[in-house]
C-alpha atoms as a PDB file:
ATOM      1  CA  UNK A   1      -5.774  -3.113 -17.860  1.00  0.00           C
ATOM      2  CA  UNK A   2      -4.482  -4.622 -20.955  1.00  0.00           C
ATOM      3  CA  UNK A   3      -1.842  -1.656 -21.606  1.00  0.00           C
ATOM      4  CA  UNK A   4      -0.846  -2.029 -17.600  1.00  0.00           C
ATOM      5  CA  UNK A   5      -0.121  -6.071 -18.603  1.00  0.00           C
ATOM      6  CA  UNK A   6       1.663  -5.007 -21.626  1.00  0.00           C
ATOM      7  CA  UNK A   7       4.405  -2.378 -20.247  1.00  0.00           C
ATOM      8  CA  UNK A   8       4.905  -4.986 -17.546  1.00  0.00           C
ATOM      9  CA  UNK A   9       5.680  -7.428 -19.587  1.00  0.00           C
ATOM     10  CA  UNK A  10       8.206  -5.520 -21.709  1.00  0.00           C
ATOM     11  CA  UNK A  11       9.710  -4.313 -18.599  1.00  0.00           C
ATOM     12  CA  UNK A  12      10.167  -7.791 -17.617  1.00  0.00           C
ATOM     13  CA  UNK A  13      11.379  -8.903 -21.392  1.00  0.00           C
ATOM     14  CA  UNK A  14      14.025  -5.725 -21.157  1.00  0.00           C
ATOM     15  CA  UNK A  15      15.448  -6.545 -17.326  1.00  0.00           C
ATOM     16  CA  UNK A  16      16.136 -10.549 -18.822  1.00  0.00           C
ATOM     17  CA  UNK A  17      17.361  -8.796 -22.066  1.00  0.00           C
ATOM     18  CA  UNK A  18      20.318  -6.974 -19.940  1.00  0.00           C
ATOM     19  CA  UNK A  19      21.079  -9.820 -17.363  1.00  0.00           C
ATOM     20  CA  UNK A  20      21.588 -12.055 -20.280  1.00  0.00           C
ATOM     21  CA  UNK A  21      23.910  -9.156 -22.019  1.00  0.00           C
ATOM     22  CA  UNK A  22      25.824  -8.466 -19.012  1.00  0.00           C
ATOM     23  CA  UNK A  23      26.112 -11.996 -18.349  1.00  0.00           C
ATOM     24  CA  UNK A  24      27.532 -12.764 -21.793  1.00  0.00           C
ATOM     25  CA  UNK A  25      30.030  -9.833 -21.766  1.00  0.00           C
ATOM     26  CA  UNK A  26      31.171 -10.819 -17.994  1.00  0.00           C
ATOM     27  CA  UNK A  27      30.223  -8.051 -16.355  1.00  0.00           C
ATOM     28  CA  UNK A  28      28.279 -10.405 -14.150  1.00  0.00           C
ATOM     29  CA  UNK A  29      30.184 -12.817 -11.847  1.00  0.00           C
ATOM     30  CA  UNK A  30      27.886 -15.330 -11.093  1.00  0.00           C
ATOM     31  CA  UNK A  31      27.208 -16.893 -14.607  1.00  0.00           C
ATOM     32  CA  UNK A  32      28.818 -18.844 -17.024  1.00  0.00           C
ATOM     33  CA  UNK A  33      28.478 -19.974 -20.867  1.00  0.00           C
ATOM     34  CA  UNK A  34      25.429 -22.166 -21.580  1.00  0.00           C
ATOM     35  CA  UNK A  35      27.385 -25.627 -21.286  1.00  0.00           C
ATOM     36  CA  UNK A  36      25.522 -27.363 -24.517  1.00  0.00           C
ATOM     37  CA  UNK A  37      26.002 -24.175 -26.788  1.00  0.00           C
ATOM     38  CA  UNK A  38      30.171 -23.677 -25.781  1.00  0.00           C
ATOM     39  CA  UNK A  39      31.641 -26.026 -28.605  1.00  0.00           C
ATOM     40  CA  UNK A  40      28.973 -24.868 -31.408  1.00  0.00           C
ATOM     41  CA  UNK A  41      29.901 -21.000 -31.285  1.00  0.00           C
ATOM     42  CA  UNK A  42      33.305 -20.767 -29.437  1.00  0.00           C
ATOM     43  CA  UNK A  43      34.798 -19.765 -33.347  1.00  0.00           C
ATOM     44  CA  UNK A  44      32.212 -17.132 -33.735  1.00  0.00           C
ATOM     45  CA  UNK A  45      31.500 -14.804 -30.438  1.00  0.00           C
ATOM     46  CA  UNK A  46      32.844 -17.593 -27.086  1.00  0.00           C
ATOM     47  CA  UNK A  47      29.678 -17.815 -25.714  1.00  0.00           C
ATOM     48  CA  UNK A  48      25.713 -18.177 -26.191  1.00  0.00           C
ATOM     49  CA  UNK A  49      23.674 -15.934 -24.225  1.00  0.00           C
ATOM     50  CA  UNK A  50      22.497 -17.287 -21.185  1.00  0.00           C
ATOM     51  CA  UNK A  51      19.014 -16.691 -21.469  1.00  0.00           C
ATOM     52  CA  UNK A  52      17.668 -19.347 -18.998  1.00  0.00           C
ATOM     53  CA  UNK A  53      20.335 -17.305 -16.536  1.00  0.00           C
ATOM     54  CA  UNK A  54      18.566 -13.848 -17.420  1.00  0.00           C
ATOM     55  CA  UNK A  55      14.955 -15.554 -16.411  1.00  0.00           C
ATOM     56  CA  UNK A  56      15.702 -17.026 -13.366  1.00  0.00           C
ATOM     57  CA  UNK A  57      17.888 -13.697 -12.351  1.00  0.00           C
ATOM     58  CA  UNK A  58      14.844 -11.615 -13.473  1.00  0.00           C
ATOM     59  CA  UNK A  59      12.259 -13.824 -11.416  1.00  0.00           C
ATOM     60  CA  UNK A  60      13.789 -12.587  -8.443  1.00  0.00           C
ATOM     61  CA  UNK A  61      14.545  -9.209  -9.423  1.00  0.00           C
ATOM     62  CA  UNK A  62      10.931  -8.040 -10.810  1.00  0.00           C
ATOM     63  CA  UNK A  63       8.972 -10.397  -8.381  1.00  0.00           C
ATOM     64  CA  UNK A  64      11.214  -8.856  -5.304  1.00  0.00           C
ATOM     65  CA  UNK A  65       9.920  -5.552  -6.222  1.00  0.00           C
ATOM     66  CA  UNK A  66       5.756  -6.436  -5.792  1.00  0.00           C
ATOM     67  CA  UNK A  67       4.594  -4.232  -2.789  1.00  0.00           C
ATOM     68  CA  UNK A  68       1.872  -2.862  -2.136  1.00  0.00           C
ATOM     69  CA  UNK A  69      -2.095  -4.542  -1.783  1.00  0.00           C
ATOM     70  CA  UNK A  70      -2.059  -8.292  -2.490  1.00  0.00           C
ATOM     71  CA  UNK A  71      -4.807  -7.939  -5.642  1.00  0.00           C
ATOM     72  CA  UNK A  72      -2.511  -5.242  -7.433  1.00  0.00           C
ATOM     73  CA  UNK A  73       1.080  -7.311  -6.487  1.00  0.00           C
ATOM     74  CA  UNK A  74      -0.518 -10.741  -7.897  1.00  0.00           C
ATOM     75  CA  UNK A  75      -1.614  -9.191 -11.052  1.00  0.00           C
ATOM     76  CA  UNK A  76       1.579  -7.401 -11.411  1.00  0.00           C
ATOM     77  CA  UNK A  77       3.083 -10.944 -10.741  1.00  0.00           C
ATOM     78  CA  UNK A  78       1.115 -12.455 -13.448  1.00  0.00           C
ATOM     79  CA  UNK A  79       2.547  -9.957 -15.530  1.00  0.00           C
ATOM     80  CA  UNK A  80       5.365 -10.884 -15.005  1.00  0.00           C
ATOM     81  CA  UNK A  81       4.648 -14.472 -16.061  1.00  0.00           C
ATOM     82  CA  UNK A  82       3.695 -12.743 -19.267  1.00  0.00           C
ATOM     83  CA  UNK A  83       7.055 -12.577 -21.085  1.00  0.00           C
ATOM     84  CA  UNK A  84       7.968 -15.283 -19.899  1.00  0.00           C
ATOM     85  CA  UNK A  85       5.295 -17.412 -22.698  1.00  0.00           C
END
């Protein structure tokens, strides 16, 4: 149902939100300052959120999670998708 799709997809918006954060504030090891971005806001804050990080991270994360009966785990998958547009 349509409110199903839409707490799944701020669920998924939220868990990319905080990977990104995390990332940025180095409480994550595994990621690093988006390359094109580093010379444009090094004066301001260091470092651009990696975003494209957050997705990828996320991907694994919320997709990881699908159990269950096939029909219900690829709609929850497509979902998923849903933040991602």
């Amino acid at each position: 149902n349509r409110e199903l799709a839409f707490a799944h997809s701020i669920r998924a918006a939220g868990v990319t939100y905080a990977l990104t954060r995390d990332c940025n504030k180095g409480i994550l090891s595994n990621c690093a300052c988006v390359e094109s971005s580093r010379n444009l806001v090094k004066d301001w804050s260091g470092c651009h959120d990696n975003v494209k990080f957050g997705d990828v991270l996320s991907r694994y994360f919320l997709n990881g999670l699908e159990t269950g009966s096939r029909k219900k785990a690829l709609i929850n998958l497509r979902n998923n998708l849903q933040k991602r547009r």
